[in-house]
Every structure is written in C-alpha cells, then in structure tokens.
PDB file of N, CA and C in Angstrom:
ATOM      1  N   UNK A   1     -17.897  79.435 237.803  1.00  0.00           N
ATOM      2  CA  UNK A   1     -17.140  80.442 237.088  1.00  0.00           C
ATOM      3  C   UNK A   1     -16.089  81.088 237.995  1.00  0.00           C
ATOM      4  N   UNK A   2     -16.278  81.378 238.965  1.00  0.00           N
ATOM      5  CA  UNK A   2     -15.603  81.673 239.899  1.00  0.00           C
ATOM      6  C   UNK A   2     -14.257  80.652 240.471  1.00  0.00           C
ATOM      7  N   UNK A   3     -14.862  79.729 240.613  1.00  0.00           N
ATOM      8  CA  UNK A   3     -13.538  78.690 240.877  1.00  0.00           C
ATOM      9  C   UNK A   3     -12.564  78.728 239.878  1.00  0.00           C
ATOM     10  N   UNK A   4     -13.249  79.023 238.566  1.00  0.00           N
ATOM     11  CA  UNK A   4     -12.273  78.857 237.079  1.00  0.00           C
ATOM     12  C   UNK A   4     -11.559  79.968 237.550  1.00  0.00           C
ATOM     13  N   UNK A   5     -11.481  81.392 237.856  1.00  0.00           N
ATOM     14  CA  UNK A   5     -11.262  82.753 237.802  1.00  0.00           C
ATOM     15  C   UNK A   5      -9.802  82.087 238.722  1.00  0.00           C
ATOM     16  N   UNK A   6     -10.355  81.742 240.048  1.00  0.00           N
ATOM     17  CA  UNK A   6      -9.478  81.365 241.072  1.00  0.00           C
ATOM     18  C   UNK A   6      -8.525  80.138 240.439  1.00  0.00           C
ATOM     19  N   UNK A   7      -8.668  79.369 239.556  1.00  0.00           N
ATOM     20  CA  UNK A   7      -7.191  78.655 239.727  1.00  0.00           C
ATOM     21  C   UNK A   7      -6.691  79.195 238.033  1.00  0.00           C
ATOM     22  N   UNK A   8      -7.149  79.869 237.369  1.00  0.00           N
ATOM     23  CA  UNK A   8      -6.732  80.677 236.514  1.00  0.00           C
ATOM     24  C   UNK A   8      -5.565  81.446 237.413  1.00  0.00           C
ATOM     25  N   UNK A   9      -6.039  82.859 238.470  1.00  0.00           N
ATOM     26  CA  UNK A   9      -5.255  83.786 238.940  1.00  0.00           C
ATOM     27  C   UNK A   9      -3.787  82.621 239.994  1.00  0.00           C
ATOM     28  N   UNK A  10      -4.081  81.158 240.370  1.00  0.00           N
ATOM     29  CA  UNK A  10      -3.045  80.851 240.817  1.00  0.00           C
ATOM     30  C   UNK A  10      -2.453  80.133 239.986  1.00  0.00           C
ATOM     31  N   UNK A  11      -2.583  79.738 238.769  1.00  0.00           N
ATOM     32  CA  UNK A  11      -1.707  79.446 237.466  1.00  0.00           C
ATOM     33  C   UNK A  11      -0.772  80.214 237.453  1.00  0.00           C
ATOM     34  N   UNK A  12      -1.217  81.615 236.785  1.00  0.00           N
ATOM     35  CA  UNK A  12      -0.514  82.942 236.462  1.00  0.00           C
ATOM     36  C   UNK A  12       0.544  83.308 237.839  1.00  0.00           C
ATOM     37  N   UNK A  13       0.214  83.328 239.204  1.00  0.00           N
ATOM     38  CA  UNK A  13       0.698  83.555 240.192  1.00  0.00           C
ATOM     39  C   UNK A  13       2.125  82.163 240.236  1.00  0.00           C
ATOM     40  N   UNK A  14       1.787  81.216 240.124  1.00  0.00           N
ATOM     41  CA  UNK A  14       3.231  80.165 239.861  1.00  0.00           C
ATOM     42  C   UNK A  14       3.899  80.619 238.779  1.00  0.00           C
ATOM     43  N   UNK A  15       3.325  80.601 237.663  1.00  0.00           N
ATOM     44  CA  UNK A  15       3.846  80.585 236.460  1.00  0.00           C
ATOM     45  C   UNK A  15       5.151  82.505 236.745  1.00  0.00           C
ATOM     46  N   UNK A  16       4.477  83.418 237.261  1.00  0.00           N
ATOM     47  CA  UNK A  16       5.153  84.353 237.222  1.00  0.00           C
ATOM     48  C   UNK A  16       6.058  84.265 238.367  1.00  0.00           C
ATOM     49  N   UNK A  17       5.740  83.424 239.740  1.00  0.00           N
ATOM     50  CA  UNK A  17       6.437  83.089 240.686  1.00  0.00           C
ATOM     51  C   UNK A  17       7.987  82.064 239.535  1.00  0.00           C
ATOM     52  N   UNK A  18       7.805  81.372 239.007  1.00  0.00           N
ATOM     53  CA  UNK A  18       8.815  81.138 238.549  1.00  0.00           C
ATOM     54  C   UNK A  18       9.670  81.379 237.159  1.00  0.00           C
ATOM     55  N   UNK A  19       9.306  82.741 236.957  1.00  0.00           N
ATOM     56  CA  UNK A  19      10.180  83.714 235.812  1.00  0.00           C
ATOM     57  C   UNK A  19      10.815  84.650 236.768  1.00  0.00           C
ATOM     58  N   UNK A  20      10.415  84.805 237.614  1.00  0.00           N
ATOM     59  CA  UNK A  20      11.396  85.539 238.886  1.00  0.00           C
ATOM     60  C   UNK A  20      12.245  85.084 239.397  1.00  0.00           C
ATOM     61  N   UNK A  21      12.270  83.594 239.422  1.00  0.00           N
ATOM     62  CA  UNK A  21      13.393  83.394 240.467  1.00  0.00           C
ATOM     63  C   UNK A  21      14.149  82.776 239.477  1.00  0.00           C
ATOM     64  N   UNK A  22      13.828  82.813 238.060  1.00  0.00           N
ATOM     65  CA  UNK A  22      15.002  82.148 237.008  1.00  0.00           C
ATOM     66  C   UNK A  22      15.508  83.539 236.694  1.00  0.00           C
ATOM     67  N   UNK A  23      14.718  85.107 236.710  1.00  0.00           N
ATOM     68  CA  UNK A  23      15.741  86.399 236.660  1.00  0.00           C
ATOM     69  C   UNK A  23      16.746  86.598 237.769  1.00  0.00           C
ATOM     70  N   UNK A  24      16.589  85.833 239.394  1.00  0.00           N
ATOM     71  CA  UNK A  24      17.210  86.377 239.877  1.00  0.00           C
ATOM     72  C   UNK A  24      18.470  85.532 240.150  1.00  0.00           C
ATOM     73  N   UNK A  25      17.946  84.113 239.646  1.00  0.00           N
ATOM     74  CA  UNK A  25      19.187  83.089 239.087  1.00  0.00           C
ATOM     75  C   UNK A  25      20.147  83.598 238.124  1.00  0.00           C
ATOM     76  N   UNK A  26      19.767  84.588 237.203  1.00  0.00           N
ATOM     77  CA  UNK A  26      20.775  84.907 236.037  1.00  0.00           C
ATOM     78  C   UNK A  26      21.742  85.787 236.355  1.00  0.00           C
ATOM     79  N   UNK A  27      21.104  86.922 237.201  1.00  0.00           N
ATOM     80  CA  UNK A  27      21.863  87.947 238.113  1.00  0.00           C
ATOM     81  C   UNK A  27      22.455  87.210 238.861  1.00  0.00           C
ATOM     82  N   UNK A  28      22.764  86.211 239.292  1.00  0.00           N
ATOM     83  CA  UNK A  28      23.687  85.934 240.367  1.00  0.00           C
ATOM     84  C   UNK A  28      24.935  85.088 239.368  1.00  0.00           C
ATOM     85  N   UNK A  29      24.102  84.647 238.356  1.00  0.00           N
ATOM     86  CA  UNK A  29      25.033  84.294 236.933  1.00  0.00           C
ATOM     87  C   UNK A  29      25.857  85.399 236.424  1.00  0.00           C
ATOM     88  N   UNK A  30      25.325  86.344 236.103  1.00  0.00           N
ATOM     89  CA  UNK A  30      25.980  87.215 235.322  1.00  0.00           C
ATOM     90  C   UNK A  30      26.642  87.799 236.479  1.00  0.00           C
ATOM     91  N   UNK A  31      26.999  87.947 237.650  1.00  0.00           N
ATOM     92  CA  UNK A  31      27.750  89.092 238.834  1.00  0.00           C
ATOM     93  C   UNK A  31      29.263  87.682 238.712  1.00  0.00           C
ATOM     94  N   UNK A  32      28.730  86.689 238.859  1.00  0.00           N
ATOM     95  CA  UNK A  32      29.435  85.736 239.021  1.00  0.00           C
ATOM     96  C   UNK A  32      30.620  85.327 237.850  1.00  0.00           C
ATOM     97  N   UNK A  33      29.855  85.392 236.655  1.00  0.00           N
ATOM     98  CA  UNK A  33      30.331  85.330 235.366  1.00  0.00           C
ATOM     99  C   UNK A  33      31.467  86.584 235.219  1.00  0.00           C
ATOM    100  N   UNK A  34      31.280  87.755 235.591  1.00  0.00           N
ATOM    101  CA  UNK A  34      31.937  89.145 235.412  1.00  0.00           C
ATOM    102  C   UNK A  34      32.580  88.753 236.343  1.00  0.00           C
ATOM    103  N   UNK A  35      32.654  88.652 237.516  1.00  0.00           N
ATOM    104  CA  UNK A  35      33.886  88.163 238.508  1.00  0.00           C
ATOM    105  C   UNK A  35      35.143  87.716 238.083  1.00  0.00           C
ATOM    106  N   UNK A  36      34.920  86.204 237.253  1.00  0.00           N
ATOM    107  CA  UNK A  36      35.589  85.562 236.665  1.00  0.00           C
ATOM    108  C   UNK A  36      36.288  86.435 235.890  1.00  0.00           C
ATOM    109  N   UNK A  37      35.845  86.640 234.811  1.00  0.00           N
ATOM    110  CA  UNK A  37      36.440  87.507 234.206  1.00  0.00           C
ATOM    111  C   UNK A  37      37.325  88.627 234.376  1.00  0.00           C
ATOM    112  N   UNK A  38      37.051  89.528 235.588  1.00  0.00           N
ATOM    113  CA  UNK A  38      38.208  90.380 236.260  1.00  0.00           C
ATOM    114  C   UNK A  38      38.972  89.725 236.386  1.00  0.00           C
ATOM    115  N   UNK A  39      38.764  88.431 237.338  1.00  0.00           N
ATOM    116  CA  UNK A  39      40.159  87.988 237.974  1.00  0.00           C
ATOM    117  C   UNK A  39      41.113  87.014 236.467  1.00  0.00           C
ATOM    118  N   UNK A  40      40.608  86.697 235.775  1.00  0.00           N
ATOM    119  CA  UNK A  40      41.212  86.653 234.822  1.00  0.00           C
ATOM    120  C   UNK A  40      41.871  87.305 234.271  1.00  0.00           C
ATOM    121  N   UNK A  41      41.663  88.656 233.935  1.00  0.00           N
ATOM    122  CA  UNK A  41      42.437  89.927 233.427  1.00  0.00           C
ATOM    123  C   UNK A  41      43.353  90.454 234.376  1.00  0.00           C
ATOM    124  N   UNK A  42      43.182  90.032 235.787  1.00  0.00           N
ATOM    125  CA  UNK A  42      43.906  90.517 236.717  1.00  0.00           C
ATOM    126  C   UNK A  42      44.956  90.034 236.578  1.00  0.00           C
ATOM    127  N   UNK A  43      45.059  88.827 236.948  1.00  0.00           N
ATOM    128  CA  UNK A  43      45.937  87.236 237.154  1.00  0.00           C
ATOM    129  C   UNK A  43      47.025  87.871 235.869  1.00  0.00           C
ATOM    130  N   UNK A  44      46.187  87.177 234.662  1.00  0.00           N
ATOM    131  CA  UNK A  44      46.631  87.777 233.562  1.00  0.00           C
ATOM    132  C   UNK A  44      47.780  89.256 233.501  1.00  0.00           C
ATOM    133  N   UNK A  45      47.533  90.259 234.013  1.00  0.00           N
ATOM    134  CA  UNK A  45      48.192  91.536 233.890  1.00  0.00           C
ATOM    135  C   UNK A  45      49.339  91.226 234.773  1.00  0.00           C
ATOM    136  N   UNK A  46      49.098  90.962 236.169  1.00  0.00           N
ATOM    137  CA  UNK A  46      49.806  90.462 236.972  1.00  0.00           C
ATOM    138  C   UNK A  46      50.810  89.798 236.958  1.00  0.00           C
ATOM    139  N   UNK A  47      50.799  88.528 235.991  1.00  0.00           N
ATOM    140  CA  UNK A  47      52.050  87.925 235.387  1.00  0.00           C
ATOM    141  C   UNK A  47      52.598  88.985 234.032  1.00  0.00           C
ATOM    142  N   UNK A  48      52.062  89.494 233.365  1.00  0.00           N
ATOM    143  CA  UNK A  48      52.706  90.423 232.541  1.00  0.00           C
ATOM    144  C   UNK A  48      54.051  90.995 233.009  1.00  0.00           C
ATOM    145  N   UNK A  49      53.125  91.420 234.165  1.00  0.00           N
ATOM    146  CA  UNK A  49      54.397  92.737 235.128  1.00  0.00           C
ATOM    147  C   UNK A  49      55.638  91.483 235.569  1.00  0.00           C
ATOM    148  N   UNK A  50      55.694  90.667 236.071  1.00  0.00           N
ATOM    149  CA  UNK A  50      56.230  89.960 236.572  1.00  0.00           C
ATOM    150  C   UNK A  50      57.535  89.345 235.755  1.00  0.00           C
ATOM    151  N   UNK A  51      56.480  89.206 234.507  1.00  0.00           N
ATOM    152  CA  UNK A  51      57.336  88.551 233.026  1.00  0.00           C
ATOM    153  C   UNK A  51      58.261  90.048 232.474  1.00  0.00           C
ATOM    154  N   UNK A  52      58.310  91.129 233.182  1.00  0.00           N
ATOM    155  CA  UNK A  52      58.597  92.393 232.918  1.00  0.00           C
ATOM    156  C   UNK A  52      59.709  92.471 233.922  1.00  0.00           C
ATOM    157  N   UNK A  53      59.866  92.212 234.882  1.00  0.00           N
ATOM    158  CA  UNK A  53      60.496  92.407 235.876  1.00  0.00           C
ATOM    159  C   UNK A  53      62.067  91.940 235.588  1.00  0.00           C
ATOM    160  N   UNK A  54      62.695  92.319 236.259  1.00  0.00           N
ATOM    161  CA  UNK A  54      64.568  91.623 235.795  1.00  0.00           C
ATOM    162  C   UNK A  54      64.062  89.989 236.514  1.00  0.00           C
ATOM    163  N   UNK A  55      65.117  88.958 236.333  1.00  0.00           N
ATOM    164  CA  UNK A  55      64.876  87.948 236.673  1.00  0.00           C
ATOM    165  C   UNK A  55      65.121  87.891 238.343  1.00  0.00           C
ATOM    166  N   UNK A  56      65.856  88.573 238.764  1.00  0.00           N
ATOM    167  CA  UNK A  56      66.352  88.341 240.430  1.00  0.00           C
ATOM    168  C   UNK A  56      65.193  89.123 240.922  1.00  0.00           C
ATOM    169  N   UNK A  57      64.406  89.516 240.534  1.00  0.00           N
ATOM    170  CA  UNK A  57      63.505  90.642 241.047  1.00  0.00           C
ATOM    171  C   UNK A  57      62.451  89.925 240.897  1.00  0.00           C
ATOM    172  N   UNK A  58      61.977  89.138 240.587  1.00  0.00           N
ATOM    173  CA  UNK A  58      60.505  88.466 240.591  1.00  0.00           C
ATOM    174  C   UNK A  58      60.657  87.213 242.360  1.00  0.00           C
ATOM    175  N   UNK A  59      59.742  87.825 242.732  1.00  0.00           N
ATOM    176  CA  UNK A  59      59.876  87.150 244.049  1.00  0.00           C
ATOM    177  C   UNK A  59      58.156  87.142 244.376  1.00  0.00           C
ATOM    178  N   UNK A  60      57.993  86.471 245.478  1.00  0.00           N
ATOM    179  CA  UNK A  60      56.601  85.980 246.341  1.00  0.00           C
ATOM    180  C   UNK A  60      56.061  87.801 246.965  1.00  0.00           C
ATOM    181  N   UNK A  61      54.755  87.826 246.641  1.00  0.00           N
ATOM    182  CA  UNK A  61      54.453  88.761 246.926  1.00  0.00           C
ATOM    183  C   UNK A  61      52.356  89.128 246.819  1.00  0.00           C
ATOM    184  N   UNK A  62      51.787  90.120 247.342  1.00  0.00           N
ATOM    185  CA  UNK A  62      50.127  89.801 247.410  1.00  0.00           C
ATOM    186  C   UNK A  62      50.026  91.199 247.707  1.00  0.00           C
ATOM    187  N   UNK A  63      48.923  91.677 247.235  1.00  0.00           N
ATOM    188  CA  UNK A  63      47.870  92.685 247.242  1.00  0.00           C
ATOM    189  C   UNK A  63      45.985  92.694 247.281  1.00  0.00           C
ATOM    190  N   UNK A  64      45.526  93.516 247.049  1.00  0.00           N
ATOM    191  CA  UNK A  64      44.508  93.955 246.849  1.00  0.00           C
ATOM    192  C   UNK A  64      43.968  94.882 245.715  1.00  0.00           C
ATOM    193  N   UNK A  65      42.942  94.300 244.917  1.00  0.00           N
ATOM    194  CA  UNK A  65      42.747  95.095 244.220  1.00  0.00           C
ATOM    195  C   UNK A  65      40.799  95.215 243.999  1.00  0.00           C
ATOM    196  N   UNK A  66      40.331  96.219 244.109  1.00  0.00           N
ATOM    197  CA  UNK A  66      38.821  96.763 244.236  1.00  0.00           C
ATOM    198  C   UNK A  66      38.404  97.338 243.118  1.00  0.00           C
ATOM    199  N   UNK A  67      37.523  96.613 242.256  1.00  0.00           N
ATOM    200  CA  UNK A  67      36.656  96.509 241.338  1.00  0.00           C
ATOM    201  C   UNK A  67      34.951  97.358 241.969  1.00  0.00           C
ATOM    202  N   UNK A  68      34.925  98.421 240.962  1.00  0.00           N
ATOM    203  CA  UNK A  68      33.439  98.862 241.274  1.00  0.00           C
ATOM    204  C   UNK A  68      32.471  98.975 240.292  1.00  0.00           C
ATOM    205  N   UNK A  69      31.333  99.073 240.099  1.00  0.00           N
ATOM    206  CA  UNK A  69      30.366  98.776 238.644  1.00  0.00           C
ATOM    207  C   UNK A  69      29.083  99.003 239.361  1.00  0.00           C
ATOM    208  N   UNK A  70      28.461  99.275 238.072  1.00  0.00           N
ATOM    209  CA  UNK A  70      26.693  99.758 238.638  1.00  0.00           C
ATOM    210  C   UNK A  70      26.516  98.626 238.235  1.00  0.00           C
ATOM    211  N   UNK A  71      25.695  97.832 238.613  1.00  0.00           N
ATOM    212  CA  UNK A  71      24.855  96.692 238.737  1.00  0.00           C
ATOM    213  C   UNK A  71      23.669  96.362 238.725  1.00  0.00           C
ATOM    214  N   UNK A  72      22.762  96.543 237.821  1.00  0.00           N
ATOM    215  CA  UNK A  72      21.375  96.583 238.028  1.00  0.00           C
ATOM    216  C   UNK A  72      20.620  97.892 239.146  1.00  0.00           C
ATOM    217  N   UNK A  73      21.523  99.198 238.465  1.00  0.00           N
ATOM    218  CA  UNK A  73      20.950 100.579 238.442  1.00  0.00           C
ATOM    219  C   UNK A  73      21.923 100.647 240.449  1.00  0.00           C
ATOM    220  N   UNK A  74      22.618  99.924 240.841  1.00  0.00           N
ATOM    221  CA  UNK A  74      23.181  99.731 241.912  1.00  0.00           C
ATOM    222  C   UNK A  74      24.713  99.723 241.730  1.00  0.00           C
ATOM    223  N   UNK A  75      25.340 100.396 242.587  1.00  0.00           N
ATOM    224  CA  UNK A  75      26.829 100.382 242.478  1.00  0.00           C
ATOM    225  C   UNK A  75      27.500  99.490 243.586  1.00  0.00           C
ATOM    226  N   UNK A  76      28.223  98.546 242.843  1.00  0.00           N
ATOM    227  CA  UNK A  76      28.784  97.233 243.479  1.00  0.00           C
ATOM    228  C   UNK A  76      30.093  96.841 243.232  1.00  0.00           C
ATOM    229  N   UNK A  77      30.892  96.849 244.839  1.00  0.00           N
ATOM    230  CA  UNK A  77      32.183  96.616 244.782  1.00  0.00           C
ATOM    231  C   UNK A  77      32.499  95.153 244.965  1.00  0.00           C
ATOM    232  N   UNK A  78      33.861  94.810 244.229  1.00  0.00           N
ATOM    233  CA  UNK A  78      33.959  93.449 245.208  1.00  0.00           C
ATOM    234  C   UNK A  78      35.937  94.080 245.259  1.00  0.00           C
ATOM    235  N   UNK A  79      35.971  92.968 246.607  1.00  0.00           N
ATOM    236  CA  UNK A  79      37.848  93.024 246.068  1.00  0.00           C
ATOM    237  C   UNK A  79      37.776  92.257 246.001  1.00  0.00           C
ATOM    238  N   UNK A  80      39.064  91.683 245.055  1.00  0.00           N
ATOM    239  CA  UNK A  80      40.081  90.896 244.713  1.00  0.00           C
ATOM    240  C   UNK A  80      41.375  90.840 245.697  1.00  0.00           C
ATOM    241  N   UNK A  81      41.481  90.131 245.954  1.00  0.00           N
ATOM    242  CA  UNK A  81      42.851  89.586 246.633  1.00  0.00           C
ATOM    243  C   UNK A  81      44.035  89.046 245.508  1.00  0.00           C
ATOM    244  N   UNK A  82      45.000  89.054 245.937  1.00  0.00           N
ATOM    245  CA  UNK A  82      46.189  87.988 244.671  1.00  0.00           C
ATOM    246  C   UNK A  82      47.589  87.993 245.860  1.00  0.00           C
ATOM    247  N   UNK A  83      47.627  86.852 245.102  1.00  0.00           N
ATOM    248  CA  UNK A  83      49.222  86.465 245.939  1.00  0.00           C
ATOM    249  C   UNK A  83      49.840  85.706 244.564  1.00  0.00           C
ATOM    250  N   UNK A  84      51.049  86.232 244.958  1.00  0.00           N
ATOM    251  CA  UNK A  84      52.202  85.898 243.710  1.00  0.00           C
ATOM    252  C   UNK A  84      53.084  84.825 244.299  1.00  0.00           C
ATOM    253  N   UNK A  85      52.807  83.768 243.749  1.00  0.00           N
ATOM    254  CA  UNK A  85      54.125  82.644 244.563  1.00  0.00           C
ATOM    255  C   UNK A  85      54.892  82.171 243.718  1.00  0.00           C
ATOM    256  N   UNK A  86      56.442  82.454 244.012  1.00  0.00           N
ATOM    257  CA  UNK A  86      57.332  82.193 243.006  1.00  0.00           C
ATOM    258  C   UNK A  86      57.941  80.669 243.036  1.00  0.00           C
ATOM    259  N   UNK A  87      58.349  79.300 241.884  1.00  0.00           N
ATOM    260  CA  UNK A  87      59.054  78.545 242.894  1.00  0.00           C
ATOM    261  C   UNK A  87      60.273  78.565 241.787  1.00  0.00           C
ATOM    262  N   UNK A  88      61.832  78.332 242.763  1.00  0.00           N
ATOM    263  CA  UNK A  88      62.470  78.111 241.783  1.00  0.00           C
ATOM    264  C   UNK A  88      62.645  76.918 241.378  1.00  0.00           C
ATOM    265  N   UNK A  89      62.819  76.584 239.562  1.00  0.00           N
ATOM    266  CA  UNK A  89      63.045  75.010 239.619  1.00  0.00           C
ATOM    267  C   UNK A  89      64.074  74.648 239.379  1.00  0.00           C
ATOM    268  N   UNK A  90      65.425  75.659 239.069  1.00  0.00           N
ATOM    269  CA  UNK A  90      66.345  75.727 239.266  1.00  0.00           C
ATOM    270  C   UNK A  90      67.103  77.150 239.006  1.00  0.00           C
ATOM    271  N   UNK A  91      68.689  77.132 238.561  1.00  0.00           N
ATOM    272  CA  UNK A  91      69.015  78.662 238.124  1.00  0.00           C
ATOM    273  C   UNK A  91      68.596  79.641 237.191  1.00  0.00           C
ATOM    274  N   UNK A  92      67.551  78.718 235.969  1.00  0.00           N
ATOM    275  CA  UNK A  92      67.448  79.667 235.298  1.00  0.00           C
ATOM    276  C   UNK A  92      66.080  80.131 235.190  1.00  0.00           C
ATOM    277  N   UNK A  93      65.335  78.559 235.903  1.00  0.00           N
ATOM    278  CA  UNK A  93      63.609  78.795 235.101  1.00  0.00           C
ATOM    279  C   UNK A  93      62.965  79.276 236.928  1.00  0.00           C
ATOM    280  N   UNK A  94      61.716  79.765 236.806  1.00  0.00           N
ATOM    281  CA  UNK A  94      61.096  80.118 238.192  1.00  0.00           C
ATOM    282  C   UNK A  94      59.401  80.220 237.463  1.00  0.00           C
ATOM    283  N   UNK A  95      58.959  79.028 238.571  1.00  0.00           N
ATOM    284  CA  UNK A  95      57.331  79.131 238.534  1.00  0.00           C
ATOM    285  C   UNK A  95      56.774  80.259 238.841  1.00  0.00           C
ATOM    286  N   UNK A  96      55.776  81.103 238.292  1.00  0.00           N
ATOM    287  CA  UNK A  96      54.973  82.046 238.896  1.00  0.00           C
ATOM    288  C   UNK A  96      53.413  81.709 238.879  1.00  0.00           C
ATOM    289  N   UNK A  97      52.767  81.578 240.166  1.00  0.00           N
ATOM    290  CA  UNK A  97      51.517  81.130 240.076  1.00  0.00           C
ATOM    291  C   UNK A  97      50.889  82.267 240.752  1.00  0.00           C
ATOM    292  N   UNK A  98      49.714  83.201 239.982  1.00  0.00           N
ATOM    293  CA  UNK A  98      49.115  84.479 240.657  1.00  0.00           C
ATOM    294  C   UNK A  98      47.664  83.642 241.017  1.00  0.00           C
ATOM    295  N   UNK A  99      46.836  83.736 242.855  1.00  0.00           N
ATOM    296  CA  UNK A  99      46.400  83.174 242.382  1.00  0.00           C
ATOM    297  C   UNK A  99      45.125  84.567 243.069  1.00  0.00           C
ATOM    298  N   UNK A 100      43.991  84.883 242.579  1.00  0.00           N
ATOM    299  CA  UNK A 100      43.026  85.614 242.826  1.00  0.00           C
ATOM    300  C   UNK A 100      42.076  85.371 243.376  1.00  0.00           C
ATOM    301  N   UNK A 101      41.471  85.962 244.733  1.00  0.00           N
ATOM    302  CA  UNK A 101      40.080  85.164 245.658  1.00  0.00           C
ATOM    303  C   UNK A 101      39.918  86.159 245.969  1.00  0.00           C
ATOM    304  N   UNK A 102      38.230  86.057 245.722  1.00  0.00           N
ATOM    305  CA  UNK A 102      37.613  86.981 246.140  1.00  0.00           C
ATOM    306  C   UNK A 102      35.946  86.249 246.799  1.00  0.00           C
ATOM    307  N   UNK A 103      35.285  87.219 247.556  1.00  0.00           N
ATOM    308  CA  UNK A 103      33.912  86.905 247.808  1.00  0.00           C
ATOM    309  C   UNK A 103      32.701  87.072 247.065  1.00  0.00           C
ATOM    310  N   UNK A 104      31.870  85.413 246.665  1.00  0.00           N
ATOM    311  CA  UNK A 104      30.946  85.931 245.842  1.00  0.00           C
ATOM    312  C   UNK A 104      29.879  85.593 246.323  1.00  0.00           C
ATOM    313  N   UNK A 105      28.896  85.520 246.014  1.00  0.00           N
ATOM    314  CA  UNK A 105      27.186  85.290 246.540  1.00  0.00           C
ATOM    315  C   UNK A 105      27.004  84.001 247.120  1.00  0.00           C
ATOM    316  N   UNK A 106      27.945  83.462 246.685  1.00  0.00           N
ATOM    317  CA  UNK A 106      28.252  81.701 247.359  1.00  0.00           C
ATOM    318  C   UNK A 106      29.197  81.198 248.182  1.00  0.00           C
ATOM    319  N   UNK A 107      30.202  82.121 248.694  1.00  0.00           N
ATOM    320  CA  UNK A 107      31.455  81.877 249.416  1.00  0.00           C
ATOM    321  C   UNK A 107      32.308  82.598 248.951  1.00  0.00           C
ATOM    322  N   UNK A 108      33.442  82.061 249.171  1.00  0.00           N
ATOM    323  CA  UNK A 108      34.954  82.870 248.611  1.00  0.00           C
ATOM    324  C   UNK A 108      35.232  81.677 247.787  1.00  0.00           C
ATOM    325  N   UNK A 109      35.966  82.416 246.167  1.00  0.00           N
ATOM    326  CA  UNK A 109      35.732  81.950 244.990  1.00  0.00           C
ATOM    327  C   UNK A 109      37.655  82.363 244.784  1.00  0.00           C
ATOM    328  N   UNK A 110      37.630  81.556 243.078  1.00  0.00           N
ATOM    329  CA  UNK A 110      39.021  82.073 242.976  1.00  0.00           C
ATOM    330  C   UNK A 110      39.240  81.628 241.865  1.00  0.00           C
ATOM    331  N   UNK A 111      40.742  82.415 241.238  1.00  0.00           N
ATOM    332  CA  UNK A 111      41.020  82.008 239.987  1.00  0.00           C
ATOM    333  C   UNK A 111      42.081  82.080 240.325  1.00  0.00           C
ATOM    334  N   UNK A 112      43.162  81.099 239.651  1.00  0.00           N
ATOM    335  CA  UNK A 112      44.918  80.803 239.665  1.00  0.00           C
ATOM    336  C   UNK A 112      45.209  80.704 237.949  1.00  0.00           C
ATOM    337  N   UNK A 113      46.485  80.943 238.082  1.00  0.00           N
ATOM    338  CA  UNK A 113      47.506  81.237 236.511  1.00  0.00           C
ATOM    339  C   UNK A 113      48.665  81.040 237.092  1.00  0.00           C
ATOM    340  N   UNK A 114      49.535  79.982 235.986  1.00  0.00           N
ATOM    341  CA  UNK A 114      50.792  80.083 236.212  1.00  0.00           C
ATOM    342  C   UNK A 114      51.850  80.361 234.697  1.00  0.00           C
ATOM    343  N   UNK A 115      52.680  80.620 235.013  1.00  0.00           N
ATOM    344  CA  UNK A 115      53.668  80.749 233.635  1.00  0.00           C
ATOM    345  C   UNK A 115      55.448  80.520 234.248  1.00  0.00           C
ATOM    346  N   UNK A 116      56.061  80.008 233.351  1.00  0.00           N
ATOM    347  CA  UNK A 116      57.641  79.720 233.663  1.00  0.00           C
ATOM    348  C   UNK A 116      58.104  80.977 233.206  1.00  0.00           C
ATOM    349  N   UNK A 117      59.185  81.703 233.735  1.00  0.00           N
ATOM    350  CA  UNK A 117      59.919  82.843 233.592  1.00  0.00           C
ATOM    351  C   UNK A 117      61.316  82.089 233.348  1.00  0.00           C
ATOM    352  N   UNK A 118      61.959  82.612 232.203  1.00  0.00           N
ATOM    353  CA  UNK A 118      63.396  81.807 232.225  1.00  0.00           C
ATOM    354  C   UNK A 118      64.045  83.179 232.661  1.00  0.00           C
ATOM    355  N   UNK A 119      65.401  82.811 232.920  1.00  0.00           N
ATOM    356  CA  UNK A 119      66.833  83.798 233.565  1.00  0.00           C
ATOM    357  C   UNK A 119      67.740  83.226 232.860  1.00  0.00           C
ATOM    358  N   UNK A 120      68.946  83.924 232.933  1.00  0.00           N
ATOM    359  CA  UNK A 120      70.057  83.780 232.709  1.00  0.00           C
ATOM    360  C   UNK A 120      71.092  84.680 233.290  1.00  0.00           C
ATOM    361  N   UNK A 121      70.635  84.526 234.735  1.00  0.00           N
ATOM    362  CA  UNK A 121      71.692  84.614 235.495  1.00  0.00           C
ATOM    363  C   UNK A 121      72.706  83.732 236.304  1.00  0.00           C
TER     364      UNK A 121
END
C-alpha cells in the first residue's frame, strides 16, 4: 500500500512538474508576442510621420523608444531601438525601411517595414 501511495505522489509530482513549465513557456510567449506587437505599432507610426514629412525632409535617421507594463503583478521595461533608412530610387520615389530591435528572453529580436514615399520635386 505504501509503494502504491509512493508512485501515486511521483505521478502527481511529474504530471504538475509539467503544467509548470508549459505556464512558464506561455509567459515567455505572451512577453514575446506583445513585443511584436509594439514594434509593429512603432515601425508603423514611424513611417506615418515620415509619410508626413515634406519630401526633401525625409532622410536616414534612429532613436530609442522605452515601453513599460506590469507583467505578471511585475513592472517590465524593454527598449526599442529604430533606425530609419532612406534609399533614393530616383527624383521622385524614396524607400523608407524603419527597422525595430530590441532584447528579448532569447537574444536581440526585430521587426522591419518599408513603404515608397513619392515627391515631386
């Protein structure tokens, strides 16, 4: 009876050993998943302004930008980085590629966007 007791309690002990490490798989999903997503909206806004700008005025350029959020009852920053690289493809049209990297639980990660800006200058 006793032996039963004992591989009963190390059943339960695996079995709960691995609902833990698939919660702490999801959290690194979901921090990861929300990442994306900033730098998407970033990228995104980023060319807005750009697509806003006069045409001689959109040029190569990078910042920083710092995202903060409670996180599982924890407050958690990350930055974002972005660099704006312009190319021209000739007088009227100009590539803009924003591209966003930041550090995540796995390395340094990133998201890029591009859009054509026409001129007529």
């Amino acid at each position: 009876m006793l032996l039963e007791i004992l591989i009963g309690l190390a059943v339960l002990i695996m079995v709960f050993l691995g609902v833990a490490s698939v919660f702490s798989s999801s959290h690194s999903f979901l921090k990861h998943s929300s990442n994306i997503a900033k730098a998407s909206v970033l990228a995104e806004t980023l060319l807005e302004k750009e697509r806003r700008l006069p045409f001689d005025e959109v040029v190569n350029s990078s910042g920083q930008f710092t995202s903060s959020e409670v996180f599982n009852g924890a407050l958690s920053s990350t930055i974002f980085n972005y660099s704006i690289t312009v190319t021209n493809k000739n007088r009227y049209i100009k590539e803009v590629k924003v591209t966003i990297t930041w550090t995540g639980t796995v390395g340094v990660r990133y998201f890029s966007s591009t859009t054509l800006i026409y001129g007529n200058t």
